[in-house]
Each structure stands twice: as C-alpha cells, then as structure tokens.
C-alpha atoms as a PDB file:
ATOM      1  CA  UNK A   1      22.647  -3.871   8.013  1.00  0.00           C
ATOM      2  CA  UNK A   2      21.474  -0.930   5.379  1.00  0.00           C
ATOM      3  CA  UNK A   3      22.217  -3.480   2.400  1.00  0.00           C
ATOM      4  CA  UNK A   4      19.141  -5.511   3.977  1.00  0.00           C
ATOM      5  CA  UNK A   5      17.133  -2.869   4.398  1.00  0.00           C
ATOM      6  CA  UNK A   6      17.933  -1.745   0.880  1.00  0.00           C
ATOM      7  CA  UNK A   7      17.077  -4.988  -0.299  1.00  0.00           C
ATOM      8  CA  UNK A   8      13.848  -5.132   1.557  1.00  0.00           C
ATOM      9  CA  UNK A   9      12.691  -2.277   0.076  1.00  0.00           C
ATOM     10  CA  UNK A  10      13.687  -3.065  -3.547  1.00  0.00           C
ATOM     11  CA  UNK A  11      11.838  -6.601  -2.742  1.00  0.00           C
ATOM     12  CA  UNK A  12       8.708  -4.289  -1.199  1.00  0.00           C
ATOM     13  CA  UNK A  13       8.940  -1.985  -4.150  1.00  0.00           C
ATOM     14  CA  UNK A  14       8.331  -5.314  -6.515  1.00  0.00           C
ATOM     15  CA  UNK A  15       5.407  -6.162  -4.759  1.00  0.00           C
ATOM     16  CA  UNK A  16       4.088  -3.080  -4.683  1.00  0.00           C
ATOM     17  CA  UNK A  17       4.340  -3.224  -8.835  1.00  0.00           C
ATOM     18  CA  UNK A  18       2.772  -6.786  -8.332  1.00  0.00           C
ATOM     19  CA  UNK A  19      -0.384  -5.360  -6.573  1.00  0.00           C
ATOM     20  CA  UNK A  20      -0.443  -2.208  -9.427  1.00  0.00           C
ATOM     21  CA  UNK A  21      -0.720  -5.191 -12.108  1.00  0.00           C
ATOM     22  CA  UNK A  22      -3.811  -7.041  -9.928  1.00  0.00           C
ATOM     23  CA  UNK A  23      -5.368  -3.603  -9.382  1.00  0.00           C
ATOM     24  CA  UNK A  24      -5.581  -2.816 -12.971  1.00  0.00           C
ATOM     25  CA  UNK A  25      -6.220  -7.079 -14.213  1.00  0.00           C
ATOM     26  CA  UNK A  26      -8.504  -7.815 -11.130  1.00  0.00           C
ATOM     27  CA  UNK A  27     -10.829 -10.011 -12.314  1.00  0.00           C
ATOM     28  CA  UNK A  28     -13.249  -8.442  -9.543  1.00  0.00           C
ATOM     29  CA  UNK A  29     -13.739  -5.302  -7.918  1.00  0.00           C
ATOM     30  CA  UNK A  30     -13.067  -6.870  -4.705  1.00  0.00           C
ATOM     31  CA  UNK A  31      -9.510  -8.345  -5.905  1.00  0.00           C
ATOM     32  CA  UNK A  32      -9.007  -4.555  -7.021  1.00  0.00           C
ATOM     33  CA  UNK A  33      -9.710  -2.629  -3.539  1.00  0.00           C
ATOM     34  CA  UNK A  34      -7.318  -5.482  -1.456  1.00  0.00           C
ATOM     35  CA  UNK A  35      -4.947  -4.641  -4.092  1.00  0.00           C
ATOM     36  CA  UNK A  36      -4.754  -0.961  -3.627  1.00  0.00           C
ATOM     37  CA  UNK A  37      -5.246  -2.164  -0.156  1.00  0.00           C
ATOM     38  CA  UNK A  38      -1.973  -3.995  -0.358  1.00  0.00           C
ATOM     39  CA  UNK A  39      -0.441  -0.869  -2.248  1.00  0.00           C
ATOM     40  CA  UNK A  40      -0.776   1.524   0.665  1.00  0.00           C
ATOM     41  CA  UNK A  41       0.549  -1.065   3.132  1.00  0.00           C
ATOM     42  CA  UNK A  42       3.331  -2.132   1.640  1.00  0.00           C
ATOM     43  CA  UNK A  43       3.852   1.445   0.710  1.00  0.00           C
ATOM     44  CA  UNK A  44       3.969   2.370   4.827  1.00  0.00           C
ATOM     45  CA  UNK A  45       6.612  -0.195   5.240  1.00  0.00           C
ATOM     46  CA  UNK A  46       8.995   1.003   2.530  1.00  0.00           C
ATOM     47  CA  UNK A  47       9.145   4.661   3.908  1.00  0.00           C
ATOM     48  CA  UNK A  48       9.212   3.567   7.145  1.00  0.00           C
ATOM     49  CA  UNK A  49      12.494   1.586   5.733  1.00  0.00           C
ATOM     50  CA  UNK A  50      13.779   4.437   3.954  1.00  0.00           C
ATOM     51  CA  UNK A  51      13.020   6.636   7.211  1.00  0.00           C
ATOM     52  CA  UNK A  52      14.987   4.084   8.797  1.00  0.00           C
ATOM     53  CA  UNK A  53      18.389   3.946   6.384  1.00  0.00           C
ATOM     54  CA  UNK A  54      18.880   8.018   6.226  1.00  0.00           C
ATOM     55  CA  UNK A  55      17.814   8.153   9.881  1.00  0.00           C
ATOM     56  CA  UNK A  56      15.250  10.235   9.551  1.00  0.00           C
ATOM     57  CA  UNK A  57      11.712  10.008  11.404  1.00  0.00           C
ATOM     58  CA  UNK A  58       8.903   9.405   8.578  1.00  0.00           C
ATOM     59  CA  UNK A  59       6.536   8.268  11.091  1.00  0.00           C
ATOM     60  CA  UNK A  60       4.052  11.739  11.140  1.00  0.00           C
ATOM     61  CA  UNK A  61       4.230  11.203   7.508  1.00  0.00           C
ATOM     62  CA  UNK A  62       3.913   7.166   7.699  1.00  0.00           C
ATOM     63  CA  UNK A  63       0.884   7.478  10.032  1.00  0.00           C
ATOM     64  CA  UNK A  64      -0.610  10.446   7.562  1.00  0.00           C
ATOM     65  CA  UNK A  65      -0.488   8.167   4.404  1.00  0.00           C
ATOM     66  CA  UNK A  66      -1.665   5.005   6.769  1.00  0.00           C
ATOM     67  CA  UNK A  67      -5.075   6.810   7.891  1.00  0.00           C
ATOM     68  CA  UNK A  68      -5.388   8.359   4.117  1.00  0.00           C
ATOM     69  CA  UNK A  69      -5.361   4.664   3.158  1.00  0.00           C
ATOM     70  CA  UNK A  70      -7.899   2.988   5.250  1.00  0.00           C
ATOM     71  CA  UNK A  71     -10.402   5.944   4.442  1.00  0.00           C
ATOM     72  CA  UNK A  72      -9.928   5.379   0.762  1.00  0.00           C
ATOM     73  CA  UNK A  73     -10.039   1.622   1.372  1.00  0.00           C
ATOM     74  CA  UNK A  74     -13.543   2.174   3.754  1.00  0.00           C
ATOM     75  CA  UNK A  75     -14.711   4.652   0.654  1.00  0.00           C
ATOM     76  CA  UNK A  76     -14.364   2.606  -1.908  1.00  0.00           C
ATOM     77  CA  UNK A  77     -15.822  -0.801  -0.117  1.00  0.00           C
ATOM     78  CA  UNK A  78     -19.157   1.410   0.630  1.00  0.00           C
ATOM     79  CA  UNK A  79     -18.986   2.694  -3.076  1.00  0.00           C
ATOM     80  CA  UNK A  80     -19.184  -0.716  -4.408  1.00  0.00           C
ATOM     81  CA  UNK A  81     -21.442  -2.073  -1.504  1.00  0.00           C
ATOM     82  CA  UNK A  82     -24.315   0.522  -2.258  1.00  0.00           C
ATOM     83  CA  UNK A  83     -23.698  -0.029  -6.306  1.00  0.00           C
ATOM     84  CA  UNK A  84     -24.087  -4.182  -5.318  1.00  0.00           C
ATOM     85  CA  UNK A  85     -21.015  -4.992  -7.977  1.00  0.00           C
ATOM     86  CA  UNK A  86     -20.004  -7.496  -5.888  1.00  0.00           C
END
C-alpha cells in the first residue's frame, strides 16, 4: 500500500509544479490566485500522505498550513478586488 501512496504523492507533487507554471503564465490575475489556490491544497494532501507513509501525525501542521492558505487566498482576492484588475 506505501508504493500507492508514494505514487500519489509523486503524481500530487507534478501537479503542484503544473499550478507553479499557471501561477507564473496566468493569463489573469484570477487564473493566478486559484493557482496558488490549488498549490496550497494539493500541498495539504501530500503531507498529509507523507504523514501517512512514516506514520507520523502532520495534521497540527496540515491544519496550520491549511488556515495560512485560505487567509493568503482571502488577502489576495480583496487586494485585487479594491485595485479592480479583474
């Protein structure tokens, strides 16, 4: 079972490098904040994964990075509301 979870995390890991490239190409702000968006989620799931495979408990950690996440996300959608770049 760790091989898949290995796996899943490689295949996370690629999509995480996915999002960096539509974060930095974005044709729009908005494609650029559900990118980093995207980032920090699939970010959560790969240490939860890795938590998971050396059996230890990332989920303070995972829960820490989750609500530093939505505030950035919330930040940087009022940012770019109150500039009216969108």
């Amino acid at each position: 079972m760790t091989p898949f979870f290995i796996g899943m995390s490689v295949v996370l890991l690629i999509g995480v490098f996915v999002a960096l490239y539509r974060a930095f190409k974005g044709p729009d702000v908005l494609d650029r904040v559900l990118a980093v968006s995207l980032i920090g989620t699939n970010t959560l799931v790969i240490l939860m994964l890795i938590g998971y495979i050396y059996k230890h408990t990332f989920l303070d950690v995972a829960l820490a990075y989750a609500l530093l996440s939505f505030i950035s996300i919330v930040v940087i959608a009022r940012y770019v509301e109150s500039k009216g770049k969108l």
